[in-house]
Protein backbone atom coordinates (compact mmCIF):
# COMPACT_ATOMS: atom_id res chain seq x y z
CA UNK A 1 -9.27 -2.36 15.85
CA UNK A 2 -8.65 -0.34 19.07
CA UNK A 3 -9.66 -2.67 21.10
CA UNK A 4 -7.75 -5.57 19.88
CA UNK A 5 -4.30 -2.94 19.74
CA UNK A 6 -4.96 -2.62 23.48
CA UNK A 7 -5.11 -6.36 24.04
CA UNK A 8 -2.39 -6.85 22.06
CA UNK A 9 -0.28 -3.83 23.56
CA UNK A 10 -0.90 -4.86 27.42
CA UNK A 11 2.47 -5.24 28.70
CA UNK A 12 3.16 -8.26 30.72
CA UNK A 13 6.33 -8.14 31.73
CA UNK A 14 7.47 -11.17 30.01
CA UNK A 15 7.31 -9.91 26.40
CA UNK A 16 8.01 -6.55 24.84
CA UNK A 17 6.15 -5.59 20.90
CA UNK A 18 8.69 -4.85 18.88
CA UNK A 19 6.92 -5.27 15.58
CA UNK A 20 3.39 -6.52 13.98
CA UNK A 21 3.59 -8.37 10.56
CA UNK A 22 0.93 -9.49 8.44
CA UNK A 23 1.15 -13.37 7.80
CA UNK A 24 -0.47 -12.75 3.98
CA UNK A 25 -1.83 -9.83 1.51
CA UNK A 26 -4.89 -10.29 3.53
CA UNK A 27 -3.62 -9.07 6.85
CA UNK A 28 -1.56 -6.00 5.40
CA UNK A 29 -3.74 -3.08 6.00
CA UNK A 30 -4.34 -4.92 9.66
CA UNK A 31 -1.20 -4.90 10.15
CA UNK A 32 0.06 -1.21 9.44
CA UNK A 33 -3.21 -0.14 11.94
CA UNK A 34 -2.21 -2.35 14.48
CA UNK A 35 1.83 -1.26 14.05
CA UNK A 36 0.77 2.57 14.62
CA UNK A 37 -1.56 1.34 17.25
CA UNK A 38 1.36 -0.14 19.14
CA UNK A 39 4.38 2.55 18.58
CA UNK A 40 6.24 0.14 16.75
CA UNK A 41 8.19 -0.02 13.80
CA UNK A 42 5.93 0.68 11.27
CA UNK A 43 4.85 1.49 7.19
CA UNK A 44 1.81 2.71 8.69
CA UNK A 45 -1.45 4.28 7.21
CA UNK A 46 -0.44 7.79 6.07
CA UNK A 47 2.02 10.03 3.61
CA UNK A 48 3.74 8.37 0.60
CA UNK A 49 2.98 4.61 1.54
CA UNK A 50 -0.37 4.39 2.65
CA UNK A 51 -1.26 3.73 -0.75
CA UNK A 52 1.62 1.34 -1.60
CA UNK A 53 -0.47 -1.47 -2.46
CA UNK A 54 -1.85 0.47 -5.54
CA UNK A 55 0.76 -0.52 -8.29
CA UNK A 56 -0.56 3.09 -10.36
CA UNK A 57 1.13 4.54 -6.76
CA UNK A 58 3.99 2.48 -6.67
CA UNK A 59 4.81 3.72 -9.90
CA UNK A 60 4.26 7.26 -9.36
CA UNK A 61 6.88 6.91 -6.70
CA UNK A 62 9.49 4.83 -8.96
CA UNK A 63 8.74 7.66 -11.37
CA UNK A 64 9.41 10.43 -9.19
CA UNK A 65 13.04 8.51 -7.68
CA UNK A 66 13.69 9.34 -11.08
CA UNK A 67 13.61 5.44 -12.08
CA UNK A 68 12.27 4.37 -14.87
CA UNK A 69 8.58 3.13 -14.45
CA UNK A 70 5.80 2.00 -16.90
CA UNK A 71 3.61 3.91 -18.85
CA UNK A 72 0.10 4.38 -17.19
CA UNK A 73 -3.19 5.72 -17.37
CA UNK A 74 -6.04 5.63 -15.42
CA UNK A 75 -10.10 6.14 -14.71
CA UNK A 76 -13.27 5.18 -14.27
CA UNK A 77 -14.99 5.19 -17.82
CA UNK A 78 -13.12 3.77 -21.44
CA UNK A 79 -13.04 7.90 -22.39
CA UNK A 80 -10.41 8.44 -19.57
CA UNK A 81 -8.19 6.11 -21.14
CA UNK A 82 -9.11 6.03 -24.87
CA UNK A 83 -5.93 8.35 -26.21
CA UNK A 84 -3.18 6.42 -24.40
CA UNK A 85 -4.40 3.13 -25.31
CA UNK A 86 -4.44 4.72 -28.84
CA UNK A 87 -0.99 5.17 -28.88
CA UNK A 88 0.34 2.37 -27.17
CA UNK A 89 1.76 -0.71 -28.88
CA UNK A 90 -0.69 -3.67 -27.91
CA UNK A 91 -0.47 -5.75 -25.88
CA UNK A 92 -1.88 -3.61 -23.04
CA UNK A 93 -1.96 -4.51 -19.38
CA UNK A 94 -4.90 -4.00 -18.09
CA UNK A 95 -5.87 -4.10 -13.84
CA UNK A 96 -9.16 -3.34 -12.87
């Protein structure tokens, strides 16, 4: 990843970085590396968005705009998440 944001950053001359954008979902976490990488505009890798991808984060930070945001749990085993699916209406979303 270094490597390739020094190819990428060589200056030529001719053309000046301004950004780096990811051409699918794929390429997103590529992208932010290679943004800080460069010194260019940037959602980067770190503080409040480097998780943005994870909706139970996204939410968090809807929820704490003060926005309404959906009811979650989450954790690794059914136990962690037993008593809020028992008193949610179904249907339940579930993503693994």
């Amino acid at each position: 990843k270094d490597r390739a944001a020094r190819k990428i950053g060589k200056d030529d001359g001719y053309y000046t970085i301004v950004g780096c954008i990811a051409g699918g979902e794929a390429g997103v976490d590529m992208a932010d590396l290679l943004s800080e990488k460069l010194g260019v505009l940037s959602n980067g890798t770190k503080g409040d968005f480097a998780n943005r991808r994870d909706k139970r984060v996204q939410q968090d930070l809807v929820r704490d705009a003060g926005l309404r945001a959906v009811r979650q749990a989450c954790g690794e085993k059914f136990e962690d998440v037993e008593e809020f699916l028992r008193s949610e209406q179904f249907p339940v979303v579930l993503k693994p």
